[in-house]
C-alpha atoms as a PDB file:
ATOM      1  CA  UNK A   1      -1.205  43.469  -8.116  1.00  0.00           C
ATOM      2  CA  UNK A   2      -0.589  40.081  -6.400  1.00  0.00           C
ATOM      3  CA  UNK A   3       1.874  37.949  -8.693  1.00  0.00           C
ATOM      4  CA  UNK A   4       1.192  33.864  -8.255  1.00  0.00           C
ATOM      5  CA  UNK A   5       3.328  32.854 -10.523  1.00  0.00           C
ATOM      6  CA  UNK A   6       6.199  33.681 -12.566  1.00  0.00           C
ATOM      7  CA  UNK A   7       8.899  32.010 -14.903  1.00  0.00           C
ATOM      8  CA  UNK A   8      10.539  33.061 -17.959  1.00  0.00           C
ATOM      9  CA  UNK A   9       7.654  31.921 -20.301  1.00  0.00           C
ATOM     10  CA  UNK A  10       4.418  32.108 -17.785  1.00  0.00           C
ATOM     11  CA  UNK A  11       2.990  34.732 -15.073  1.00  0.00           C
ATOM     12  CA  UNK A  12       0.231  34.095 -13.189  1.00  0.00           C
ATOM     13  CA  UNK A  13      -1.264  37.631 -11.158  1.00  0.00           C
ATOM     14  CA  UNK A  14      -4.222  39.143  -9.679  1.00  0.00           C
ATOM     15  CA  UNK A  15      -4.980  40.567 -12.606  1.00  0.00           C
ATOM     16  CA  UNK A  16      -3.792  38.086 -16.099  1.00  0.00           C
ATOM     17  CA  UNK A  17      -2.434  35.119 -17.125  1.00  0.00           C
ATOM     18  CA  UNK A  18       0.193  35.606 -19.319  1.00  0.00           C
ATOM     19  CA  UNK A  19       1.903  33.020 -21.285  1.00  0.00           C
ATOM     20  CA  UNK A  20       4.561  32.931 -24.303  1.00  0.00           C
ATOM     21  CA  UNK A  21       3.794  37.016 -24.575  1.00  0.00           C
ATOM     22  CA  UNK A  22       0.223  36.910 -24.797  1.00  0.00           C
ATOM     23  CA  UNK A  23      -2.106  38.245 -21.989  1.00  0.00           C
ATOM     24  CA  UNK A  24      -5.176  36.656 -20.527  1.00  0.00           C
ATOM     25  CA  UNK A  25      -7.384  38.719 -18.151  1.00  0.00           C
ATOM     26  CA  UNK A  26      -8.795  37.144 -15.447  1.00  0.00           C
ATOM     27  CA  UNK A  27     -11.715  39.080 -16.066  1.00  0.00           C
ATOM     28  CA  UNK A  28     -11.914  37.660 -19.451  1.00  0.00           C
ATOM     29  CA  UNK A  29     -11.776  33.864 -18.547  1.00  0.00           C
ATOM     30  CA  UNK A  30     -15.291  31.726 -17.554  1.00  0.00           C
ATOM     31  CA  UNK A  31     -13.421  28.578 -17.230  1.00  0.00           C
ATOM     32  CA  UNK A  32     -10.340  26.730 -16.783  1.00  0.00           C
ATOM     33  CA  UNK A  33      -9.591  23.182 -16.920  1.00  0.00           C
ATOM     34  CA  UNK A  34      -6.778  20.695 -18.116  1.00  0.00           C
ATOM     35  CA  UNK A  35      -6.410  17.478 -20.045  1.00  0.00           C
ATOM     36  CA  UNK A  36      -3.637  14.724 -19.650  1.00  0.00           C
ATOM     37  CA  UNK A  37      -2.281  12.921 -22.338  1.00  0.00           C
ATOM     38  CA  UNK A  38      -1.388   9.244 -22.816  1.00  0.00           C
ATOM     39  CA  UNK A  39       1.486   8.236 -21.151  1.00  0.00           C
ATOM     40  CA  UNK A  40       5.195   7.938 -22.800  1.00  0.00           C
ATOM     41  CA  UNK A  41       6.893   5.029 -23.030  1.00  0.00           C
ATOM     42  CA  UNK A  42      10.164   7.054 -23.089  1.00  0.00           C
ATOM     43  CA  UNK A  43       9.994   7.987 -19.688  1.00  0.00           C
ATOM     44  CA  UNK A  44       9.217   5.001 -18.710  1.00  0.00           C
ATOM     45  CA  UNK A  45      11.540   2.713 -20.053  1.00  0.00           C
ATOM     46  CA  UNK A  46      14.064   5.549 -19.013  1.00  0.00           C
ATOM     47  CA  UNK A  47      12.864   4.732 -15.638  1.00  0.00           C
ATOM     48  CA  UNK A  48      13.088   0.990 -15.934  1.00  0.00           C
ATOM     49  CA  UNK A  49      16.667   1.466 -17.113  1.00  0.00           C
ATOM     50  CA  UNK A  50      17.650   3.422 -13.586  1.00  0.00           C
ATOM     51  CA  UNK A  51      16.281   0.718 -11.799  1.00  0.00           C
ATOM     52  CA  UNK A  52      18.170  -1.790 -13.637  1.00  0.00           C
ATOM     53  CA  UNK A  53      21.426   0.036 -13.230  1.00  0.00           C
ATOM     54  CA  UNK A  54      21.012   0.083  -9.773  1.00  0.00           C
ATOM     55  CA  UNK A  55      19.941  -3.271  -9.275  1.00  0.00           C
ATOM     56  CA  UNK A  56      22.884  -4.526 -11.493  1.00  0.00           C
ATOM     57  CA  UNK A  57      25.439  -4.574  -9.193  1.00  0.00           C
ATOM     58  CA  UNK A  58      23.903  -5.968  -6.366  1.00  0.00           C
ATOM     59  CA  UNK A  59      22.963  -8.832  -8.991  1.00  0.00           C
ATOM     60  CA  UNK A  60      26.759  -9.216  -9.713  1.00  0.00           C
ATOM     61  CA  UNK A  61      27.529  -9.534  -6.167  1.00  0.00           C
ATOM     62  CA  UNK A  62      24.990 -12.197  -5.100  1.00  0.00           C
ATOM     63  CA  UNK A  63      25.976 -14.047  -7.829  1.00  0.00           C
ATOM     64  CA  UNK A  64      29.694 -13.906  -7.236  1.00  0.00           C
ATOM     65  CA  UNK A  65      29.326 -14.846  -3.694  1.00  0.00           C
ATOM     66  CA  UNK A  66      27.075 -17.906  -5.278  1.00  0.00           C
ATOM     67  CA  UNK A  67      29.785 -19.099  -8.099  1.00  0.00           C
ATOM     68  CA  UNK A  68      32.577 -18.635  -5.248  1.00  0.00           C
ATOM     69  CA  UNK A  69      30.379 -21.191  -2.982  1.00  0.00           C
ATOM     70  CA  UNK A  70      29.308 -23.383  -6.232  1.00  0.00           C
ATOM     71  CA  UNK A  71      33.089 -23.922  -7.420  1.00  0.00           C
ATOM     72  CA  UNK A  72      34.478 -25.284  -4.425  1.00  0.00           C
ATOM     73  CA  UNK A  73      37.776 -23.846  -4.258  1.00  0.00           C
ATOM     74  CA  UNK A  74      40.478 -23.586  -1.533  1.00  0.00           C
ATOM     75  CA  UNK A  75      39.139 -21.084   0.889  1.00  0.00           C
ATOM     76  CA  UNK A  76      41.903 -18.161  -0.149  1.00  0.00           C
ATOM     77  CA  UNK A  77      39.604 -18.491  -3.766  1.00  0.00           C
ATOM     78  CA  UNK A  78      36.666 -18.506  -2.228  1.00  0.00           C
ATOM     79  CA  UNK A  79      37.378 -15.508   0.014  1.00  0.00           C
ATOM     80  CA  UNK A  80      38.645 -13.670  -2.622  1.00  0.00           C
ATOM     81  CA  UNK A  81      35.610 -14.265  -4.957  1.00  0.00           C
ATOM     82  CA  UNK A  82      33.198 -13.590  -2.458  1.00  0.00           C
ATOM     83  CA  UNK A  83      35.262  -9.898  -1.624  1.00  0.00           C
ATOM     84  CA  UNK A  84      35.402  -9.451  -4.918  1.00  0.00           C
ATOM     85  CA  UNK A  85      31.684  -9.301  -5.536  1.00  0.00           C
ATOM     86  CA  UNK A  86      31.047  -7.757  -1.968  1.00  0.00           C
ATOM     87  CA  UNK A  87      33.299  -4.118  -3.490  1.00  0.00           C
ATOM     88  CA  UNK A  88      31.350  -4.746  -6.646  1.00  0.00           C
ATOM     89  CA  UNK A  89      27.795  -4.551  -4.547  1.00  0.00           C
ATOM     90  CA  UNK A  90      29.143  -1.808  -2.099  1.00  0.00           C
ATOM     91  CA  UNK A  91      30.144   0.379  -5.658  1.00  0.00           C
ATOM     92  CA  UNK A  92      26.505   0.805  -6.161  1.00  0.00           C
ATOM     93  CA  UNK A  93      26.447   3.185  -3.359  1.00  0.00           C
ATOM     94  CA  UNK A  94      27.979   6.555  -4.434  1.00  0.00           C
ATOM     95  CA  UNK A  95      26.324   5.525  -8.152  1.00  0.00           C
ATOM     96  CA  UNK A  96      22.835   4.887  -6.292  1.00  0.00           C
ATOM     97  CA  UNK A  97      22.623   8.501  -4.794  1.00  0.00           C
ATOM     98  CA  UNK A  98      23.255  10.059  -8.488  1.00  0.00           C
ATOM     99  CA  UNK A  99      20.635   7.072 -10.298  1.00  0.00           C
ATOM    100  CA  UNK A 100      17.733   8.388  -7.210  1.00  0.00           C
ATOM    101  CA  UNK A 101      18.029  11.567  -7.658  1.00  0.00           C
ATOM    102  CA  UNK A 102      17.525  11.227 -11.802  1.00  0.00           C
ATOM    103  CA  UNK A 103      14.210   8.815 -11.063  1.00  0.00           C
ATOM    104  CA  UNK A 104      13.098  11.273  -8.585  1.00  0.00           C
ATOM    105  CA  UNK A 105      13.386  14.256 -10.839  1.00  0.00           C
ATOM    106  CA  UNK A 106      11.590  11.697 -13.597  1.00  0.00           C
ATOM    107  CA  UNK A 107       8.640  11.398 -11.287  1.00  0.00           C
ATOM    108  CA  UNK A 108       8.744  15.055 -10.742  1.00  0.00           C
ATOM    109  CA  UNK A 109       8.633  15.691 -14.311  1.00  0.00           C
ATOM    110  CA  UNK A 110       5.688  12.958 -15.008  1.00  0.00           C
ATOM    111  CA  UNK A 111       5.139  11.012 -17.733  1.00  0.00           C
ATOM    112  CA  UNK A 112       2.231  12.365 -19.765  1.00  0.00           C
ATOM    113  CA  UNK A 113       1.872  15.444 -21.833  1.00  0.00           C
ATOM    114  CA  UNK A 114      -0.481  18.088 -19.696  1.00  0.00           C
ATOM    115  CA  UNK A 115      -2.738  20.821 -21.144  1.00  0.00           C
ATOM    116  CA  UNK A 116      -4.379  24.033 -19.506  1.00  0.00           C
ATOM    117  CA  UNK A 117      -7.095  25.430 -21.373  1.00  0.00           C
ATOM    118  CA  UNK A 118      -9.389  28.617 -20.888  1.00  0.00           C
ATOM    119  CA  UNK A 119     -12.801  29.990 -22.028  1.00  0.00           C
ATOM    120  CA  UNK A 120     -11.410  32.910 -22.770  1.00  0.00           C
ATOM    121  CA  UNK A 121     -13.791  35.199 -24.357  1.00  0.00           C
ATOM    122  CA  UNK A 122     -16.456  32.425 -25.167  1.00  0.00           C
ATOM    123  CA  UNK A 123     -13.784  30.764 -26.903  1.00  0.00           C
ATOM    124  CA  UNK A 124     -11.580  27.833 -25.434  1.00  0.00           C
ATOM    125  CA  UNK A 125      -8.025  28.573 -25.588  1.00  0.00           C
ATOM    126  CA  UNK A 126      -5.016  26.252 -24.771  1.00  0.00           C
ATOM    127  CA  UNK A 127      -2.663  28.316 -22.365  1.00  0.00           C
ATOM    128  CA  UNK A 128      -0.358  25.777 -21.395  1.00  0.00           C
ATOM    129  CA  UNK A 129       0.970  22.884 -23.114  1.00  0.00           C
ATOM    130  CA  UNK A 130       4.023  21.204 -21.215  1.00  0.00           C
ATOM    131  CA  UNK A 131       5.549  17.461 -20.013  1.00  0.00           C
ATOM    132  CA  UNK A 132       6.763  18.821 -16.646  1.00  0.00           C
ATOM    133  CA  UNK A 133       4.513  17.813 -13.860  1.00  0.00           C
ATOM    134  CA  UNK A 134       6.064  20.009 -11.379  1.00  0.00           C
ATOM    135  CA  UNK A 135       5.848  23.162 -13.469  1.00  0.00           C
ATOM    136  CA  UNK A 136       2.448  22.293 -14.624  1.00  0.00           C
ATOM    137  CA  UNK A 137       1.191  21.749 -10.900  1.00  0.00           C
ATOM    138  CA  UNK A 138       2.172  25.213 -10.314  1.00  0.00           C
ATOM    139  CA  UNK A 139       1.062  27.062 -12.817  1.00  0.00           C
ATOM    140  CA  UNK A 140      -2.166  25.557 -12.844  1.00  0.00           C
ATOM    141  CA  UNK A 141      -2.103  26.125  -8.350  1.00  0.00           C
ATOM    142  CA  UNK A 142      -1.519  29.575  -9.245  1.00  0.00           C
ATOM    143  CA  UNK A 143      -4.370  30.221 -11.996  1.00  0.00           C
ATOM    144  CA  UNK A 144      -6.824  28.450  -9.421  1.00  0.00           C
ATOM    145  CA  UNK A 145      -5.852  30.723  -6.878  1.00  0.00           C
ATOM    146  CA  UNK A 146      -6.112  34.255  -8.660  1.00  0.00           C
ATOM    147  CA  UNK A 147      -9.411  33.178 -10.020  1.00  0.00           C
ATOM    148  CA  UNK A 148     -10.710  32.676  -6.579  1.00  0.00           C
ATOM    149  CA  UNK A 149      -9.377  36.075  -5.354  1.00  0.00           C
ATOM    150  CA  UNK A 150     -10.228  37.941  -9.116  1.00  0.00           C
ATOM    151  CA  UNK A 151     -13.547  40.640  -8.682  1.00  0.00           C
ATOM    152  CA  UNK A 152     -16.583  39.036 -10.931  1.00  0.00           C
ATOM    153  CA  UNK A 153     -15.762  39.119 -14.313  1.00  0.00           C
ATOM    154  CA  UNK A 154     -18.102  40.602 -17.195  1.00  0.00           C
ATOM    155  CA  UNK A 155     -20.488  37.715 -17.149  1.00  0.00           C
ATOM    156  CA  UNK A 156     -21.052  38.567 -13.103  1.00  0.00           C
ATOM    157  CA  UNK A 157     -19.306  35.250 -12.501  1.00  0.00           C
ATOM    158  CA  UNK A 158     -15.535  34.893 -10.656  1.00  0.00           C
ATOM    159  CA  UNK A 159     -15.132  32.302 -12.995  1.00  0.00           C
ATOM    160  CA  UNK A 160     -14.589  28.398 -12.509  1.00  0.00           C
ATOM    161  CA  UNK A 161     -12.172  25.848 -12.598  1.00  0.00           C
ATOM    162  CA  UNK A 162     -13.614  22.319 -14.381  1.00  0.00           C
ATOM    163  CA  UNK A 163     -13.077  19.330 -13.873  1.00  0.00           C
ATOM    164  CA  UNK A 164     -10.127  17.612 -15.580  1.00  0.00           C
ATOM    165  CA  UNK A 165     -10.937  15.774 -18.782  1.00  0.00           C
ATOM    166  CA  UNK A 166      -8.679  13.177 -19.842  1.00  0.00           C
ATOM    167  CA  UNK A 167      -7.746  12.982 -23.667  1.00  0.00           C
ATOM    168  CA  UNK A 168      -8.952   9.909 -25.019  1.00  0.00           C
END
């Protein structure tokens, strides 16, 4: 038995998929496909708000430098305004490495709702309900490959992966 996959709640083999405790055989499955849902504005404002934070600063800085020039001050002012907002733009640095790696594990996670369904039986079964992209890219990798490498099932048939289909 060849295992493609395999987390606490999913395991993809040679020989099943088996998800939340119940067992699929590969045998048993015609089809498999998924379906995407809309997208969620969560995410994506939380991802608008990482960009802001780490635009902020830089903001604060340019416009330092620009009131320092604007106000016309003896030069000790001016220099000290215009340092001022230069430490305030260079403190984005160490919080820019942190605020990247949180939008790149956003991206990694998606945005939309995914779904991997089955004919299972004659029936179509949901398998796989999950947000994470990643995860979902995996799993779904992993069910693609054991159904190319699974002996014909009962209907003669290896079975098939569909197309995706989009919820409306």
């Amino acid at each position: 038995m060849i295992t493609y996959y395999d987390d606490r709640s999913v395991q993809v083999t040679s020989t099943a998929v088996r998800v939340d405790g119940r067992a699929f055989p590969l045998a048993e499955i015609s089809a498999v496909w998924h379906r995407r849902g809309s997208r969620s504005w969560r995410v994506l404002a939380g991802r608008g708000a990482i960009g802001a934070a780490l635009a902020g600063p830089l903001v604060a800085a340019a416009l330092g430098i620009a009131l320092a020039l604007w106000l016309h001050r003896s030069p000790v002012v001016t220099l000290a305004i215009v340092g001022a907002s230069v430490l305030v733009g260079l403190g984005v640095g160490p919080l820019a490495d942190v605020l990247f790696e949180h939008l790149d594990r956003s991206y990694a996670r998606g945005s939309r709702e995914l779904e991997m369904w089955a004919r299972w039986r004659g029936q179509p079964v949901r398998l796989l309900h999950t947000g994470d992209a990643l995860r979902f890219g995996q799993i779904y990798r992993a069910v693609q490959r054991a159904m190319e490498r699974a002996p014909q099932n009962a209907s003669g048939s290896s079975g098939t992966i569909a197309r995706p289909r989009s919820r409306p």
